[in-house]
Protein backbone atom coordinates (compact mmCIF):
# COMPACT_ATOMS: atom_id res chain seq x y z
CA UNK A 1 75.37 98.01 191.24
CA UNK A 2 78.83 98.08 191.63
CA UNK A 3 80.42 99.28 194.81
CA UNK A 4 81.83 103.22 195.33
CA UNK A 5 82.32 103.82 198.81
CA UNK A 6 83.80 101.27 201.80
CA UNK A 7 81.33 101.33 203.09
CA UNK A 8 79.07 100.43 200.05
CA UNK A 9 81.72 97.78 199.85
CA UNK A 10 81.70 96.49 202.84
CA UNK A 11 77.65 96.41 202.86
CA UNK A 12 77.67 94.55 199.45
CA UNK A 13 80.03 91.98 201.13
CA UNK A 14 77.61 91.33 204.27
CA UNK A 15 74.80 91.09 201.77
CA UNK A 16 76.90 88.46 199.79
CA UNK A 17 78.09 86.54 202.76
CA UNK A 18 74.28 86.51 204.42
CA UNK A 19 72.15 84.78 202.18
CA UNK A 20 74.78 82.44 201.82
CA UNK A 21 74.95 82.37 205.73
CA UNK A 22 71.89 81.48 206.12
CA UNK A 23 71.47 78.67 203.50
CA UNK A 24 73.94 76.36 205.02
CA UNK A 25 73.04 76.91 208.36
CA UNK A 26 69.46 75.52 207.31
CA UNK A 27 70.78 73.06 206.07
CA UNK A 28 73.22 71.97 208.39
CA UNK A 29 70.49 72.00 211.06
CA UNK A 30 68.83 69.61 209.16
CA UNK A 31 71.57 67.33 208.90
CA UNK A 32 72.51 67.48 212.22
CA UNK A 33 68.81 66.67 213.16
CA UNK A 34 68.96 63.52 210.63
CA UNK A 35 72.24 62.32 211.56
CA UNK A 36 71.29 62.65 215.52
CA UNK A 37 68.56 60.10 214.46
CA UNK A 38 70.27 57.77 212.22
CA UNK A 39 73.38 58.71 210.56
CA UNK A 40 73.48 55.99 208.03
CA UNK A 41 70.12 56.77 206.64
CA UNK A 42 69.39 57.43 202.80
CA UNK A 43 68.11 61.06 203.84
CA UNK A 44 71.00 61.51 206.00
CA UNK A 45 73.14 60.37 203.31
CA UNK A 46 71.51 62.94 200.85
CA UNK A 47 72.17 65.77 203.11
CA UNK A 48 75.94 65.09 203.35
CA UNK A 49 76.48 65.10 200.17
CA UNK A 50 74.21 67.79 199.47
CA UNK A 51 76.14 69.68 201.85
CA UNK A 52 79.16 69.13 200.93
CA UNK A 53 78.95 70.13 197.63
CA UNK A 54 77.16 72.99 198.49
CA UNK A 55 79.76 74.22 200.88
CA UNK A 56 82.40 74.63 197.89
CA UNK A 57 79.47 76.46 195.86
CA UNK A 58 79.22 78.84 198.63
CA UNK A 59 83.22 78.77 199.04
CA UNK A 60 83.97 79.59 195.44
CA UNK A 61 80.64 82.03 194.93
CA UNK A 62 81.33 83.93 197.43
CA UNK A 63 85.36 84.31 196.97
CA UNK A 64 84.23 84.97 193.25
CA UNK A 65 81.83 88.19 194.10
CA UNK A 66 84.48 89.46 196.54
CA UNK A 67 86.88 89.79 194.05
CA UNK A 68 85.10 90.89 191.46
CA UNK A 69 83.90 93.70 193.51
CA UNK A 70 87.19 94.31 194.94
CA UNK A 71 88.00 94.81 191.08
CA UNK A 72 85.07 97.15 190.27
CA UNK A 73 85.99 99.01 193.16
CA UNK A 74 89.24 99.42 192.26
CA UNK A 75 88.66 100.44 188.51
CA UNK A 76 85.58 103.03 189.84
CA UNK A 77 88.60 104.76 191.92
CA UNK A 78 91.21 105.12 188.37
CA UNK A 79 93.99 105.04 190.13
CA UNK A 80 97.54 105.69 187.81
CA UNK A 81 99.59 102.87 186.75
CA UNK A 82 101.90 104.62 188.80
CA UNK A 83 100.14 105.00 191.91
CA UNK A 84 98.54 101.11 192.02
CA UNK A 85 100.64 98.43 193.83
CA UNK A 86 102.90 96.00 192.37
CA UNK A 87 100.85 93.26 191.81
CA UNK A 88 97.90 95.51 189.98
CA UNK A 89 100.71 96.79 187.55
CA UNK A 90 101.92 93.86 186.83
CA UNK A 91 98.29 92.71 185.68
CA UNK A 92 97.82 95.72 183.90
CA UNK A 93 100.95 95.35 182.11
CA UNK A 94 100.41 92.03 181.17
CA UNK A 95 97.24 93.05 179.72
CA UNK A 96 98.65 95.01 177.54
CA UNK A 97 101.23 92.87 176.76
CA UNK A 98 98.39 90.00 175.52
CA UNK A 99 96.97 93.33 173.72
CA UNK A 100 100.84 93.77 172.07
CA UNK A 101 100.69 90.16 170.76
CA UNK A 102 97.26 90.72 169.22
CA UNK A 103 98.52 93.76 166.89
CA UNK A 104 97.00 96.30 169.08
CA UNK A 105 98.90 99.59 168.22
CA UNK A 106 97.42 101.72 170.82
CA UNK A 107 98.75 98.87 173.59
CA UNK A 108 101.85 99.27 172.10
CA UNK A 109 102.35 103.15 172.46
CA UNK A 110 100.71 103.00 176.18
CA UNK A 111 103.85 100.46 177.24
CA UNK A 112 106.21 102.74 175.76
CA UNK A 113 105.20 105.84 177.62
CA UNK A 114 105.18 103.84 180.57
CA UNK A 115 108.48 103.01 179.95
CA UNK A 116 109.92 106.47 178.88
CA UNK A 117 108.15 107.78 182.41
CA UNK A 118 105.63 109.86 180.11
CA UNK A 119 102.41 108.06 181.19
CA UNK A 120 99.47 109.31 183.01
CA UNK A 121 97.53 105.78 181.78
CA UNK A 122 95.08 104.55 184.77
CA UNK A 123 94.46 101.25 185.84
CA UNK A 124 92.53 98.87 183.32
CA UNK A 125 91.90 95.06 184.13
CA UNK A 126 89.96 92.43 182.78
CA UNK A 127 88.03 90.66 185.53
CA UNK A 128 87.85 87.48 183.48
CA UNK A 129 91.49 86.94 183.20
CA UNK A 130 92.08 87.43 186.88
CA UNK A 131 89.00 86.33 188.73
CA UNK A 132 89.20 83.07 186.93
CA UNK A 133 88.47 80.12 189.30
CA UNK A 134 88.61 77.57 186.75
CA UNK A 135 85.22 75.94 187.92
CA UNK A 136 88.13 74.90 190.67
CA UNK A 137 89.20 77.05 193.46
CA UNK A 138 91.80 75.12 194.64
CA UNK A 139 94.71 76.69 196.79
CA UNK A 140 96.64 77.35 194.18
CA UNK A 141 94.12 79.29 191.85
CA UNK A 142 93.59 81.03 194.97
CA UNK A 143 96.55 81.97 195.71
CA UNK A 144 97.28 83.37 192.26
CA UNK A 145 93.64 85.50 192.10
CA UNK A 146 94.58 87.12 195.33
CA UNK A 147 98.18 87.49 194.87
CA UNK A 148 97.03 89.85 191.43
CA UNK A 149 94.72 91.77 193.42
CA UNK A 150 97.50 92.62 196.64
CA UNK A 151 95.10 90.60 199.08
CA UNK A 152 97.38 88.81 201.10
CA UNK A 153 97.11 85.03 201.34
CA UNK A 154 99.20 83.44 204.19
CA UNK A 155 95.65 83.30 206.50
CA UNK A 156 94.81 80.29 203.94
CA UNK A 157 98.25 78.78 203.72
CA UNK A 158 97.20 76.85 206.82
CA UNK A 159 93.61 75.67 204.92
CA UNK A 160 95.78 74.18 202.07
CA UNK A 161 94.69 70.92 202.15
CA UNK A 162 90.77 71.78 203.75
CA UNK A 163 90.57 73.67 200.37
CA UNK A 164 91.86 71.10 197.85
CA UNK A 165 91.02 67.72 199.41
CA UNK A 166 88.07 68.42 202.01
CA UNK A 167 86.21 71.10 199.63
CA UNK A 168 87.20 70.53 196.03
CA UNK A 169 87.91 67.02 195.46
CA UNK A 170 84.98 65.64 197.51
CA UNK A 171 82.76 68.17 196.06
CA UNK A 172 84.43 66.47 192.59
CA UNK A 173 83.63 63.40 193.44
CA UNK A 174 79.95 63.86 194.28
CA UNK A 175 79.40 66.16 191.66
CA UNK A 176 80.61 63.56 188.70
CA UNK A 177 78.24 61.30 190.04
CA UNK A 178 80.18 58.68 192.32
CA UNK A 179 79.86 56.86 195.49
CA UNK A 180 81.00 59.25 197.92
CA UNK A 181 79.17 59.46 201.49
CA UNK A 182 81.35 61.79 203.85
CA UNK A 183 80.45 61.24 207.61
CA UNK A 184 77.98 63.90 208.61
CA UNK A 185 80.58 64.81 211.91
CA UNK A 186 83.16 65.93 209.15
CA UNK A 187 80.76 67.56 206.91
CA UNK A 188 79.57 69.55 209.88
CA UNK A 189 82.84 70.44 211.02
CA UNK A 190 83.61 71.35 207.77
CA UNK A 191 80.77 74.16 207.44
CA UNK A 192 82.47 76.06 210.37
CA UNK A 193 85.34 76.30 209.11
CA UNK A 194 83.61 77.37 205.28
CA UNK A 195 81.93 80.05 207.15
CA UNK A 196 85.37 81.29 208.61
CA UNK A 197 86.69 81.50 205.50
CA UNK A 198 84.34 83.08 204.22
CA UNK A 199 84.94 85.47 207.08
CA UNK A 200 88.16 85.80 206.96
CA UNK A 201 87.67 87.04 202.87
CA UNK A 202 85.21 89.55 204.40
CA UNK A 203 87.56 90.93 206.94
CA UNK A 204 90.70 91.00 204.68
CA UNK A 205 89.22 92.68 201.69
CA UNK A 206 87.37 95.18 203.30
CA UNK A 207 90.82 95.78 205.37
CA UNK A 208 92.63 96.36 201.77
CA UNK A 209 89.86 99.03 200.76
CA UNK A 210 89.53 100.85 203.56
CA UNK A 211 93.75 101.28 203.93
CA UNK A 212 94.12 101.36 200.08
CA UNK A 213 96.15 98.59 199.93
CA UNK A 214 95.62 98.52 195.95
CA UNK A 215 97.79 101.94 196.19
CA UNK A 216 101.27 101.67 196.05
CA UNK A 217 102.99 101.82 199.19
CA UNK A 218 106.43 102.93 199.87
């Protein structure tokens, strides 16, 4: 059930991030038990990589459901075209621009009363074309997902390279089936810093609902 309140949001987010919370840290116990023992063993092997790849799961599911719900949010609350900041109109806009190019007549009289100042239109988006992570989530897609939505980004501009090399290409290169054994000290290492993230999405979101950051402000 999608969202209406902040504080249904920010509930909704906890439950998301706790399951999720609670996975990894199970199985980062594990590994840490294993690799305490011998760190070159098959099992302790297994873990890493099991790890690993399910780190960037958890990375990109999580991102995924906090932006969709940031969405649903959004579109429960109707805000005007007029009233919804930059980066929300632009989407919206460009919706019905890909609407336009389709032969869609109604699209076409909704931009021109925007333009003419004669619209009371409200906020429509497709999730799908925004909250695309192209099976990927590198910075970049990131970046352009939360740039749409008005959630700032320059907290990750520092994880850069944690999110493209240490999360989705080894994650990659486990998942297509090759010989890739991370050390269990760096996958470890690695989960704290997932979990931050993951934190840090939390925080940030909930931040933009409960200050109506999707609102334009002057």
């Amino acid at each position: 059930m999608a969202a209406v309140t902040d504080d249904e949001f920010e509930t909704l987010l906890d439950e998301e991030m706790g399951w999720r919370r609670i996975e990894l840290q199970a199985l980062a116990t594990r590994l840490q038990s294993e690799a305490n023992t011998n760190p070159t063993s098959p099992i302790a092997r297994a873990l890493t990589r099991s790890m690993s790849t399910l780190l960037y799961a958890h990375w990109e599911g999580y991102c995924k459901a906090v932006f969709e719900a940031y969405m649903k949010l959004i579109l429960k609350r109707k805000p005007l075209v007029c009233d919804a900041a930059d980066s929300l109109a632009v989407a919206h806009i460009q919706q019905l621009l890909r609407r336009i190019e389709s032969g869609d007549s109604a699209a076409t009289d909704s931009l021109l009363s925007m333009v003419r100042g004669k619209s009371s239109e409200r906020i429509r988006l497709n999730s799908e074309k925004i909250v695309d992570t192209k099976s990927n989530l590198r910075y970049r897609v990131l970046s352009d997902i939360m740039r749409s939505l008005n959630i700032p980004i320059d907290e990750f501009e520092l994880k850069r390279n944690l999110i493209d090399v240490q999360l989705c290409d080894a994650r990659n290169e486990i998942a297509h089936g090759r010989a890739s054994f991370p050390p269990a000290n760096e996958v470890l290492a690695l989960h704290i810093n997932v979990v931050e993230m993951m934190e840090s999405m939390r925080d940030l979101s909930i931040g933009q609902v409960r200050t109506k950051r999707y609102s334009w402000q002057a």
